[in-house]
PDB file of N, CA and C in Angstrom:
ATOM      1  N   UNK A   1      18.045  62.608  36.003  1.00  0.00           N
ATOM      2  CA  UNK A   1      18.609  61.290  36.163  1.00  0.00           C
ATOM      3  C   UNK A   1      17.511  60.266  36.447  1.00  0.00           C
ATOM      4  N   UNK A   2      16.521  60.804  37.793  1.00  0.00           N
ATOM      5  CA  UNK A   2      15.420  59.541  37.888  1.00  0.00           C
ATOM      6  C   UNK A   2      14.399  59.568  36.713  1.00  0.00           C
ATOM      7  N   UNK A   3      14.545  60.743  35.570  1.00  0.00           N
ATOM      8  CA  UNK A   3      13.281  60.316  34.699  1.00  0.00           C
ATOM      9  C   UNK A   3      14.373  59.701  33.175  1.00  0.00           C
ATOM     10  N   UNK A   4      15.520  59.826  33.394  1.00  0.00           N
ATOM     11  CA  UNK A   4      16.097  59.043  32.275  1.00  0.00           C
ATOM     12  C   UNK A   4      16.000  57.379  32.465  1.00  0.00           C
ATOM     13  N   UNK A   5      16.068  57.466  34.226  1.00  0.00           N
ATOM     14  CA  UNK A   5      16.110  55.618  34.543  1.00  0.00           C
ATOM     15  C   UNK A   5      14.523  55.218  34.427  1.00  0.00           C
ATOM     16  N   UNK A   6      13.272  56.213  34.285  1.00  0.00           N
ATOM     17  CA  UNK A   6      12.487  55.891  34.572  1.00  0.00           C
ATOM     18  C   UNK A   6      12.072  55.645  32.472  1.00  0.00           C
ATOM     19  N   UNK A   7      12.633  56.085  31.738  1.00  0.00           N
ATOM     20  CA  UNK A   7      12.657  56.078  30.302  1.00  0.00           C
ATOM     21  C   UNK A   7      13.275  55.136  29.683  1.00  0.00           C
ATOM     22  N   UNK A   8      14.113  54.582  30.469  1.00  0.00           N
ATOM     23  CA  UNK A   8      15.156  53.128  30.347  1.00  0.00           C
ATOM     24  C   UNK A   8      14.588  52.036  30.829  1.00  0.00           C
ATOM     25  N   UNK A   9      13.594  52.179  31.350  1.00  0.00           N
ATOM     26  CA  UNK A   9      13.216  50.971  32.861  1.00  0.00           C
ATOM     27  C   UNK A   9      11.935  50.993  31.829  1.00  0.00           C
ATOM     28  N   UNK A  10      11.099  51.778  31.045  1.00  0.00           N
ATOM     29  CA  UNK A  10       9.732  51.870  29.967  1.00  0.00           C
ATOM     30  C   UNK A  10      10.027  50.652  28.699  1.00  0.00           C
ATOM     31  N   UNK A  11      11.645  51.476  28.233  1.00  0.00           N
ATOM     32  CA  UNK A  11      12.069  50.845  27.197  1.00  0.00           C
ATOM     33  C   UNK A  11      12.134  49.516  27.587  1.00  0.00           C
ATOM     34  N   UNK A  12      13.235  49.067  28.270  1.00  0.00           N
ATOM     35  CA  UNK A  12      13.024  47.664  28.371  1.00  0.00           C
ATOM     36  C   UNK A  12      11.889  46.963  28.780  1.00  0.00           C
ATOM     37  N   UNK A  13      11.458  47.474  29.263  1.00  0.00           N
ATOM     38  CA  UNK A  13       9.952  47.084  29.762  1.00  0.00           C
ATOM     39  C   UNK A  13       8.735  46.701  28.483  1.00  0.00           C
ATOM     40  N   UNK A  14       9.316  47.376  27.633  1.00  0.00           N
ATOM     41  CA  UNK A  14       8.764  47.599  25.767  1.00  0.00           C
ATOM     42  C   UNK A  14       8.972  46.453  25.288  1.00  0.00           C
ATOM     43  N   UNK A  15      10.044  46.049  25.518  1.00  0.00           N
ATOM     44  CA  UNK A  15      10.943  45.269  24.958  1.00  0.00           C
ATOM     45  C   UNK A  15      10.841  43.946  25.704  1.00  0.00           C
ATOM     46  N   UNK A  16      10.673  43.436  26.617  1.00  0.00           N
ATOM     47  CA  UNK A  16      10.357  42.431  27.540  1.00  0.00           C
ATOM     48  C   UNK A  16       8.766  42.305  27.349  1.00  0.00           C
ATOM     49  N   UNK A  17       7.860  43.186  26.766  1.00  0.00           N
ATOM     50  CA  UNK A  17       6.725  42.611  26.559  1.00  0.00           C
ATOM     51  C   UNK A  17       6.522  42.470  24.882  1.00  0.00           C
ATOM     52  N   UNK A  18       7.392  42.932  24.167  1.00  0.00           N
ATOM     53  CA  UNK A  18       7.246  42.444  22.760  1.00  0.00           C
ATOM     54  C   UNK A  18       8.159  41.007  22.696  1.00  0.00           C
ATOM     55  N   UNK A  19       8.845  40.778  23.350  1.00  0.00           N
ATOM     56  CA  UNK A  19       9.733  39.456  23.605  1.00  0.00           C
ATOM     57  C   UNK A  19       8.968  38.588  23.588  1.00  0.00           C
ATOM     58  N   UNK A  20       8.088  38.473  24.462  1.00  0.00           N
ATOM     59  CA  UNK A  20       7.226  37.787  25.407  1.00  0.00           C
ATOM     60  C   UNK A  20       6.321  37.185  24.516  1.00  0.00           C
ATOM     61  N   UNK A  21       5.608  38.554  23.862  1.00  0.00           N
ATOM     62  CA  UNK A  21       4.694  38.240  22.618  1.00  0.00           C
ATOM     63  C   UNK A  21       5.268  37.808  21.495  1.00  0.00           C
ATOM     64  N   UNK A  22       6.328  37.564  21.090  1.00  0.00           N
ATOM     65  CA  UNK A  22       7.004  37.234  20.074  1.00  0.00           C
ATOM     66  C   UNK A  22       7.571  35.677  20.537  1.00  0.00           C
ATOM     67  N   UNK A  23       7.253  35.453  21.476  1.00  0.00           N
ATOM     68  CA  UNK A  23       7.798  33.991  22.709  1.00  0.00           C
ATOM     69  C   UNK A  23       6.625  33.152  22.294  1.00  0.00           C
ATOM     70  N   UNK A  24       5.476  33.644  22.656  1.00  0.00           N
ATOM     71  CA  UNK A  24       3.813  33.155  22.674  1.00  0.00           C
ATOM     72  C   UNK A  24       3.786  32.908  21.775  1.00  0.00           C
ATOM     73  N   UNK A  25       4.119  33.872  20.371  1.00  0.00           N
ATOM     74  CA  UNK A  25       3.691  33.368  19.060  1.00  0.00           C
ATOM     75  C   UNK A  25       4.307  32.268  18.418  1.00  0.00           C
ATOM     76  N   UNK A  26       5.708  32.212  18.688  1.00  0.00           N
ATOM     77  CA  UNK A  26       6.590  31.115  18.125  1.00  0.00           C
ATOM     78  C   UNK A  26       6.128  29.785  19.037  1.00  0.00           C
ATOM     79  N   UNK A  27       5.681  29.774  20.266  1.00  0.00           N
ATOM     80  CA  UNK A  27       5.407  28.644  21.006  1.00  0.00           C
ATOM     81  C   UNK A  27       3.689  28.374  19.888  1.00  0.00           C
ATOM     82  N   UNK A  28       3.092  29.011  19.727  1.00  0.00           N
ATOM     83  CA  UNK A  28       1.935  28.832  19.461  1.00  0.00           C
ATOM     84  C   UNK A  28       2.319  27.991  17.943  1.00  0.00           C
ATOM     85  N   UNK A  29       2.959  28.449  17.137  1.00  0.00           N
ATOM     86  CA  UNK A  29       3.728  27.807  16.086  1.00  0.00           C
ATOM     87  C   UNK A  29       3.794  26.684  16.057  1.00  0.00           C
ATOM     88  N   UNK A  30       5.313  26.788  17.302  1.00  0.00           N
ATOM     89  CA  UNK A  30       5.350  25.469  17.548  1.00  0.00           C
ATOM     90  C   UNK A  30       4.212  23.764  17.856  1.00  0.00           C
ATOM     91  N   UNK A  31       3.354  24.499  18.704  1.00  0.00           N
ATOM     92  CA  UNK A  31       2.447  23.363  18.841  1.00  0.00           C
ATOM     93  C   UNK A  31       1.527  23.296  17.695  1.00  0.00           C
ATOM     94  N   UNK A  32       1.257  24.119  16.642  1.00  0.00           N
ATOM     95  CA  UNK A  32       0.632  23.558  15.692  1.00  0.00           C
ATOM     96  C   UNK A  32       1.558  23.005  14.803  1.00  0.00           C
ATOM     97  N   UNK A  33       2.725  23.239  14.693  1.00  0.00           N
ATOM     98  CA  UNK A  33       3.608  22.399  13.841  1.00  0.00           C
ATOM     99  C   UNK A  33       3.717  20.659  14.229  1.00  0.00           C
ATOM    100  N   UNK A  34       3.733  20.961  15.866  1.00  0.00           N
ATOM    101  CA  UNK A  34       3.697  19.223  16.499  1.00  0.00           C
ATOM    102  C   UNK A  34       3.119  18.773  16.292  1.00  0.00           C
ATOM    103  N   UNK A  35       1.225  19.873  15.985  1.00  0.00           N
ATOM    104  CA  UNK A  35      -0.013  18.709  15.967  1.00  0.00           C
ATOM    105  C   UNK A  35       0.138  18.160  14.698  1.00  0.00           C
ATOM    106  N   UNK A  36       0.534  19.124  13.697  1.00  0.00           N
ATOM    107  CA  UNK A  36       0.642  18.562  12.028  1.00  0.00           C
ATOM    108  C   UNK A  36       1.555  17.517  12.338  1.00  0.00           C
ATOM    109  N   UNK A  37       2.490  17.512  12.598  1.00  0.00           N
ATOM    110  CA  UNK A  37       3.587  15.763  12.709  1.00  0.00           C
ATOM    111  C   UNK A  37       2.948  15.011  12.965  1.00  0.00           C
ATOM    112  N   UNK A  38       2.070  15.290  14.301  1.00  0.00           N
ATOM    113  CA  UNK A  38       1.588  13.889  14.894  1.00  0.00           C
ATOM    114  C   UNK A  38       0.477  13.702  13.760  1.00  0.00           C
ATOM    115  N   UNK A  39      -0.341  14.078  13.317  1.00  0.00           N
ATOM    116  CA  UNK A  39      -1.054  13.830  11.793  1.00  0.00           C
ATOM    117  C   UNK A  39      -0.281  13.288  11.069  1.00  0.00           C
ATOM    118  N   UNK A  40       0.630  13.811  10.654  1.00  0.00           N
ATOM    119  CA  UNK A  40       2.097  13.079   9.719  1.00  0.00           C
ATOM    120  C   UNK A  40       2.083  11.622  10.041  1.00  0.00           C
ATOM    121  N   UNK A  41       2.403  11.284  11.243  1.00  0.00           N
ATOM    122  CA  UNK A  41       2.682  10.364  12.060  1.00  0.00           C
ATOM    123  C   UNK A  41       1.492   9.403  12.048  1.00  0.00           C
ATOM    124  N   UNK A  42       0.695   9.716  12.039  1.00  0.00           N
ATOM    125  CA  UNK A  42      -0.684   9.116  11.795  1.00  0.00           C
ATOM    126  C   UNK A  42      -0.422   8.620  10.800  1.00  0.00           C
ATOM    127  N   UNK A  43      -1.006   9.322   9.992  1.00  0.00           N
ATOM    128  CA  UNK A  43      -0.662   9.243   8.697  1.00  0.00           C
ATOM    129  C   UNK A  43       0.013   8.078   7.600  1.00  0.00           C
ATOM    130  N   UNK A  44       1.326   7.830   7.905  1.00  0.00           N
ATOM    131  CA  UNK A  44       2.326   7.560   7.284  1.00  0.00           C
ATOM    132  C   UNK A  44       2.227   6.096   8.324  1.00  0.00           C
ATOM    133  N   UNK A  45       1.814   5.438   9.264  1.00  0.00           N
ATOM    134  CA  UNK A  45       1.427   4.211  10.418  1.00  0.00           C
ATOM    135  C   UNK A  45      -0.048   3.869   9.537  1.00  0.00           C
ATOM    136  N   UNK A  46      -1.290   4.885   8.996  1.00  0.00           N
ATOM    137  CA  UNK A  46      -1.815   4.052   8.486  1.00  0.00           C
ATOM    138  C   UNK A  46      -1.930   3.314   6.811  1.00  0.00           C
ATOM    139  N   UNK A  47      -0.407   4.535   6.448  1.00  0.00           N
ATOM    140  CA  UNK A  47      -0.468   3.959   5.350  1.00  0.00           C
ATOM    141  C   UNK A  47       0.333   2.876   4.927  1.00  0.00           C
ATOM    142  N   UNK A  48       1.088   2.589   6.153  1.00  0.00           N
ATOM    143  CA  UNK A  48       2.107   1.193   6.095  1.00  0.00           C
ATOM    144  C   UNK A  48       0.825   0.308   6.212  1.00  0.00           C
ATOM    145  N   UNK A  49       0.107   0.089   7.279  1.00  0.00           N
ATOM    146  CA  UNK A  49      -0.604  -0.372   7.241  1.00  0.00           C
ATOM    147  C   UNK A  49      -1.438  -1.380   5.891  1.00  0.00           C
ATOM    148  N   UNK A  50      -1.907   0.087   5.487  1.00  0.00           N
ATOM    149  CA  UNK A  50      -2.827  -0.523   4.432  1.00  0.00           C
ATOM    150  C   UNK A  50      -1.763  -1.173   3.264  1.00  0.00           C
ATOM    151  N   UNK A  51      -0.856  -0.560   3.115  1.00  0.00           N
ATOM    152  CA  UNK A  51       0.538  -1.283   1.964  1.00  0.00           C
ATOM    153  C   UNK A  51       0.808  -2.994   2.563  1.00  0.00           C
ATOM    154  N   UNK A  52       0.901  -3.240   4.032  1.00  0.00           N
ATOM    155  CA  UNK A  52       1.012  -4.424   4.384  1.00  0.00           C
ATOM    156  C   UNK A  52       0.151  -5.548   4.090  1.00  0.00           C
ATOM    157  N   UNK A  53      -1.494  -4.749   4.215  1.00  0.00           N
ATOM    158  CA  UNK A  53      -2.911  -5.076   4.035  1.00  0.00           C
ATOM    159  C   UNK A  53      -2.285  -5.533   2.445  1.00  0.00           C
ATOM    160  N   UNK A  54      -2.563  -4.247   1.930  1.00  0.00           N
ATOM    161  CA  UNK A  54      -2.677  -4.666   0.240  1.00  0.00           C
ATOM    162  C   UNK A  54      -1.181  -5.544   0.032  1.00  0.00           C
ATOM    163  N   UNK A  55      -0.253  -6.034   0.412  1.00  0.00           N
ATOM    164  CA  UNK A  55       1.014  -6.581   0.221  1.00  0.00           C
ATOM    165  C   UNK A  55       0.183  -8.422   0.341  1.00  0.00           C
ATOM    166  N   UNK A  56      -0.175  -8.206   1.087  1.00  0.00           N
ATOM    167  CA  UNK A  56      -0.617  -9.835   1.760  1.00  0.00           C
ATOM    168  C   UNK A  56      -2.096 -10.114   1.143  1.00  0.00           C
ATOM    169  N   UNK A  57      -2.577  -9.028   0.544  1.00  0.00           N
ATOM    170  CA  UNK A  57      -4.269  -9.316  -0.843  1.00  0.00           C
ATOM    171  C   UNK A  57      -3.035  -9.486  -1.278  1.00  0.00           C
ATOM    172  N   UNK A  58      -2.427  -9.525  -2.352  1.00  0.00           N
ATOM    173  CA  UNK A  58      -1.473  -9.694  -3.663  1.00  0.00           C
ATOM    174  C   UNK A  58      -1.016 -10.757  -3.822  1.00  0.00           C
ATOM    175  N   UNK A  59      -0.521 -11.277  -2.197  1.00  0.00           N
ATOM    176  CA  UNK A  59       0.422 -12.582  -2.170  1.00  0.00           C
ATOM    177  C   UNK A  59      -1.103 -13.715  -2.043  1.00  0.00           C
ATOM    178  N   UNK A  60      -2.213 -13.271  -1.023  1.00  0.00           N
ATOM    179  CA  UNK A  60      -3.359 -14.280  -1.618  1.00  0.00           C
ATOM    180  C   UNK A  60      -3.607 -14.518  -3.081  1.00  0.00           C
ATOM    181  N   UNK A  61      -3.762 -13.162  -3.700  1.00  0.00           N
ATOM    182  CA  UNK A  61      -4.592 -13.280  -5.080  1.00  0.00           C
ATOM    183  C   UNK A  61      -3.078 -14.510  -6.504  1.00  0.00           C
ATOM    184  N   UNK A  62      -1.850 -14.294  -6.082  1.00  0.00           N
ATOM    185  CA  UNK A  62      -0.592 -14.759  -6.519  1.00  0.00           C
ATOM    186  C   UNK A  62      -0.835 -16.307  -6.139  1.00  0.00           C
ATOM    187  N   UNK A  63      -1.119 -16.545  -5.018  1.00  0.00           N
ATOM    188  CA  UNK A  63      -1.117 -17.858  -4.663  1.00  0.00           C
ATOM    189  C   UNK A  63      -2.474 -18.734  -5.683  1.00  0.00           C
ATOM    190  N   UNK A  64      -3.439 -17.903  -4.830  1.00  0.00           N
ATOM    191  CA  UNK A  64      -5.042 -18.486  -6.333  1.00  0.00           C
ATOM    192  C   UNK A  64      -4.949 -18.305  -7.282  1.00  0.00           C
ATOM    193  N   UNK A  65      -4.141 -17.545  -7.930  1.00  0.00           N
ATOM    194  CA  UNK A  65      -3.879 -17.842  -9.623  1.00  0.00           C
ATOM    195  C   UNK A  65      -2.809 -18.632  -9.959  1.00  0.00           C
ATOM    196  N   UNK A  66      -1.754 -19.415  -9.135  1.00  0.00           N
ATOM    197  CA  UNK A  66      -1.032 -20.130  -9.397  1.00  0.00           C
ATOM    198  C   UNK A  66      -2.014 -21.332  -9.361  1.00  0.00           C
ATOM    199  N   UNK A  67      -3.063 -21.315  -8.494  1.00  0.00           N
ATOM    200  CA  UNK A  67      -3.558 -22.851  -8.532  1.00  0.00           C
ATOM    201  C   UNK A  67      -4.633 -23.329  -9.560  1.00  0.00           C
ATOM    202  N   UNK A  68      -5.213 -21.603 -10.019  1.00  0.00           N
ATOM    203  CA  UNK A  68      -5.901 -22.030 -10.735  1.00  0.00           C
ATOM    204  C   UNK A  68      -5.209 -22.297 -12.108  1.00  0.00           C
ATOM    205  N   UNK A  69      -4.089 -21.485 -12.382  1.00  0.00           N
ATOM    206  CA  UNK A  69      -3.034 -21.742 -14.311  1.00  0.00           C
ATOM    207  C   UNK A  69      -2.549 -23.003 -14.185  1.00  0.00           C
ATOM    208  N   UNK A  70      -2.436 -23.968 -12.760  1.00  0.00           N
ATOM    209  CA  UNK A  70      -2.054 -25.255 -12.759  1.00  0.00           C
ATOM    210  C   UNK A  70      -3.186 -26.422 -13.023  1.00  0.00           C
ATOM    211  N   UNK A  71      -4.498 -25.755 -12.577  1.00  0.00           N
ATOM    212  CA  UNK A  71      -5.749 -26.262 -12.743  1.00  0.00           C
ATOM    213  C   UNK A  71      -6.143 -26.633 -14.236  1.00  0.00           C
ATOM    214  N   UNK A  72      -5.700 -24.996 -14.602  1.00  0.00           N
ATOM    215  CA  UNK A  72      -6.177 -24.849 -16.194  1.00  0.00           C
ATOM    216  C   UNK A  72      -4.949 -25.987 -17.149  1.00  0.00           C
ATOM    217  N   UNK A  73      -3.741 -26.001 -16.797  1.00  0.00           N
ATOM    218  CA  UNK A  73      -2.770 -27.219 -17.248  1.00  0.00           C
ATOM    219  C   UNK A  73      -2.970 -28.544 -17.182  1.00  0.00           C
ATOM    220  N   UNK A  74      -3.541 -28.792 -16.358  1.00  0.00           N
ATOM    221  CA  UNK A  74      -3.658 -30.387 -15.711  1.00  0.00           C
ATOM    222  C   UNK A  74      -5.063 -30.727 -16.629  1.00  0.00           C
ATOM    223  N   UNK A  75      -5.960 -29.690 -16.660  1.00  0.00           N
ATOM    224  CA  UNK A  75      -7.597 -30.011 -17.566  1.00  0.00           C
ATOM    225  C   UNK A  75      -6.885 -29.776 -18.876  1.00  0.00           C
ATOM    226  N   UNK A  76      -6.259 -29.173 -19.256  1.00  0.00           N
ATOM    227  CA  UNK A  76      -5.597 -29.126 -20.811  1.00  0.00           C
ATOM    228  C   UNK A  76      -4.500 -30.439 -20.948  1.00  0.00           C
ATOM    229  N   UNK A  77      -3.980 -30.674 -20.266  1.00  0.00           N
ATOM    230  CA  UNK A  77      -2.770 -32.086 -20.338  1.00  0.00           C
ATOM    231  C   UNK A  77      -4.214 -33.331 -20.773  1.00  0.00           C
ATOM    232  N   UNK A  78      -5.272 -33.102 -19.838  1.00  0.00           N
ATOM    233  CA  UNK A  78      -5.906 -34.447 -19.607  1.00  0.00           C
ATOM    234  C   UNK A  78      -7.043 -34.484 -20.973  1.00  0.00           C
ATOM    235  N   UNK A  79      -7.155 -33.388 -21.483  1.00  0.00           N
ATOM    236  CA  UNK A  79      -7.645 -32.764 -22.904  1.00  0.00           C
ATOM    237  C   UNK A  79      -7.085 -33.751 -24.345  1.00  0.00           C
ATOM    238  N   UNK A  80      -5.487 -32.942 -23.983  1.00  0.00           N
ATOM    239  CA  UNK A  80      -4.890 -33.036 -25.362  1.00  0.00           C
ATOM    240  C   UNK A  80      -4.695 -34.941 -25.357  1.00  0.00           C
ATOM    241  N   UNK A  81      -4.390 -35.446 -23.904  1.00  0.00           N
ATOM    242  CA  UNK A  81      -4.111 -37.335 -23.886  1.00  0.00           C
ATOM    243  C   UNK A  81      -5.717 -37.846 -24.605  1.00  0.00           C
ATOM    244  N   UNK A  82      -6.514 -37.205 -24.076  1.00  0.00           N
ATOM    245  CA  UNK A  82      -7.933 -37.490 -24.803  1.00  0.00           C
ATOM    246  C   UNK A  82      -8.297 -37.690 -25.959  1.00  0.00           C
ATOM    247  N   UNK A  83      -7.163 -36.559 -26.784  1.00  0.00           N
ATOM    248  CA  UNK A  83      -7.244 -35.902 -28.022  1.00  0.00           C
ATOM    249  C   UNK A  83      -6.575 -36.748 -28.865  1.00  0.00           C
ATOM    250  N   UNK A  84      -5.082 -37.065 -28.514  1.00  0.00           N
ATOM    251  CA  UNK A  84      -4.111 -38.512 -29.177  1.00  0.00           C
ATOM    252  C   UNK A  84      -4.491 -39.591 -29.487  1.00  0.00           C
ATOM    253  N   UNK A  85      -5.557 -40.097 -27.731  1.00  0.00           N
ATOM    254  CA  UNK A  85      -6.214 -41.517 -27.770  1.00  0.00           C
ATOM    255  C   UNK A  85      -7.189 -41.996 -29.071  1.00  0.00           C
ATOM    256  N   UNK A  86      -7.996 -40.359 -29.014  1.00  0.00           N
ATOM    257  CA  UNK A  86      -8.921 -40.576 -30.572  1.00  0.00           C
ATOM    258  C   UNK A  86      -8.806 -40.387 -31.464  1.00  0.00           C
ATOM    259  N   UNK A  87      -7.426 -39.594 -31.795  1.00  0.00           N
ATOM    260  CA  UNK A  87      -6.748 -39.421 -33.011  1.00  0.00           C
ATOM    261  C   UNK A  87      -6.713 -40.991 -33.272  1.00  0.00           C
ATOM    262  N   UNK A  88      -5.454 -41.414 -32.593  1.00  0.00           N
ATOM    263  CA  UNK A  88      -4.952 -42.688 -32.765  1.00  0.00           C
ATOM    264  C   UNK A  88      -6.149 -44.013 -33.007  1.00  0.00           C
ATOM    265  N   UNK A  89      -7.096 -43.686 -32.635  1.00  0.00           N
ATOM    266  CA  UNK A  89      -8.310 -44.827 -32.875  1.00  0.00           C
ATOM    267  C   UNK A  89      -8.343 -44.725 -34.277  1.00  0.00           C
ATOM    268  N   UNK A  90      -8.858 -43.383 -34.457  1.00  0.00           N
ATOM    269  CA  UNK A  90      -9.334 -42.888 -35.913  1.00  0.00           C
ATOM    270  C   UNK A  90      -8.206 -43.448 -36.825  1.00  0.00           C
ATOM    271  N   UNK A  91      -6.840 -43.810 -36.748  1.00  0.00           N
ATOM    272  CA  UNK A  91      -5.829 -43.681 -37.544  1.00  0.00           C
ATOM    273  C   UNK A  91      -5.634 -45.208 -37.734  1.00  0.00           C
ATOM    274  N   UNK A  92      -6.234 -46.085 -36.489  1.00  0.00           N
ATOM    275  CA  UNK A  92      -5.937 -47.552 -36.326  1.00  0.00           C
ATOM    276  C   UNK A  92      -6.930 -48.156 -37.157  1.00  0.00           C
ATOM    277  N   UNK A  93      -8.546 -47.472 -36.654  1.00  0.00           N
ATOM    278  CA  UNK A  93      -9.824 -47.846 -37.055  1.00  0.00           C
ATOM    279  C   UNK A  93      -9.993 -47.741 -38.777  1.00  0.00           C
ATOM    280  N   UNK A  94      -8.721 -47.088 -39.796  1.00  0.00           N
ATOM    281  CA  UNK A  94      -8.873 -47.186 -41.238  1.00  0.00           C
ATOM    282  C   UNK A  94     -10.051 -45.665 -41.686  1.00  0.00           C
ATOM    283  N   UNK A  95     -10.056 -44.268 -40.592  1.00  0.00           N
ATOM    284  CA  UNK A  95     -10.354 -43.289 -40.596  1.00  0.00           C
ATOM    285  C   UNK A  95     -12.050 -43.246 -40.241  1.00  0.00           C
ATOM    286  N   UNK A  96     -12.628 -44.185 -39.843  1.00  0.00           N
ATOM    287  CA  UNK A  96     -13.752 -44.469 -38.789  1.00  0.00           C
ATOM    288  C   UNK A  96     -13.384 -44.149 -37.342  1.00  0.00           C
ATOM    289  N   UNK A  97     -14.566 -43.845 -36.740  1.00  0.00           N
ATOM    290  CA  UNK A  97     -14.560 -43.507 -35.492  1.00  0.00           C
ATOM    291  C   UNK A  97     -14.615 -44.663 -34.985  1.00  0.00           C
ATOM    292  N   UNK A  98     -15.863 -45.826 -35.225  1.00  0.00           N
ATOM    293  CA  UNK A  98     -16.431 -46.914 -34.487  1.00  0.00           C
ATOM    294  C   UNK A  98     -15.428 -48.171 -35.551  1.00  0.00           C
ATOM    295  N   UNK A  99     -14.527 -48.596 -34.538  1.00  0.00           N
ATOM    296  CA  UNK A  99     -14.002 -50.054 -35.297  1.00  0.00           C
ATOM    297  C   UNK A  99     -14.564 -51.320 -35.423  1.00  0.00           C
ATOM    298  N   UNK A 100     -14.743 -51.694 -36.361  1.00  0.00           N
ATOM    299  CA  UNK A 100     -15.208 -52.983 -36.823  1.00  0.00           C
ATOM    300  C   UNK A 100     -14.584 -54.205 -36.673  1.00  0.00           C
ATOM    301  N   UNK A 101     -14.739 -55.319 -35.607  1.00  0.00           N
ATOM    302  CA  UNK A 101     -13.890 -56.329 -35.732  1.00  0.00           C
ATOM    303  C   UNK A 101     -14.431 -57.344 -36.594  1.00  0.00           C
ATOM    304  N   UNK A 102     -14.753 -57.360 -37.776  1.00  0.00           N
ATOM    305  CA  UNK A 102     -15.110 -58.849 -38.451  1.00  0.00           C
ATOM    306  C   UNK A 102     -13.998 -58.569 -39.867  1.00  0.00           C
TER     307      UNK A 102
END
């Protein structure tokens, strides 16, 4: 009887230290799984980041090319009025450039 309790009291005893070790390992798991998140977590904070970064280059570079295709309009408007004025000379002047008043 005391060496059956003493064969029962081994076993669990077996069994409470493979637990244990099987406890350790899943905890050990666990914290490398947390450290990978918090990397995750990193991660995914600096890549909003840089998307916000590059969101607000885009809306600069959007804004300077609106001013410059309005730039390039306003030197082409002030072009083509240039272009009418000396047409229209040429067309008044009898197809001379330089008009003759006598």
């Amino acid at each position: 009887m005391f060496l059956s309790f003493v064969s029962l009291f081994e076993c669990y005893f077996g069994l409470f230290l493979e637990a244990e070790g099987t406890a350790a390992e899943v905890l050990s798991q666990m914290n490398i799984q947390g450290d990978q998140l918090k990397g995750a977590d990193k991660n995914v904070w600096k890549l909003r980041e840089s998307l916000e970064k590059s969101k607000q280059q885009l809306d600069d570079l959007i804004v300077k090319l609106r001013k410059k295709k309005l730039r390039l309009q306003i030197i082409a408007g002030i072009l083509a009025t240039i272009d009418l004025i000396l047409f229209f000379r040429l067309f008044v002047c009898g197809g001379t450039f330089f008009c003759r008043s006598y």
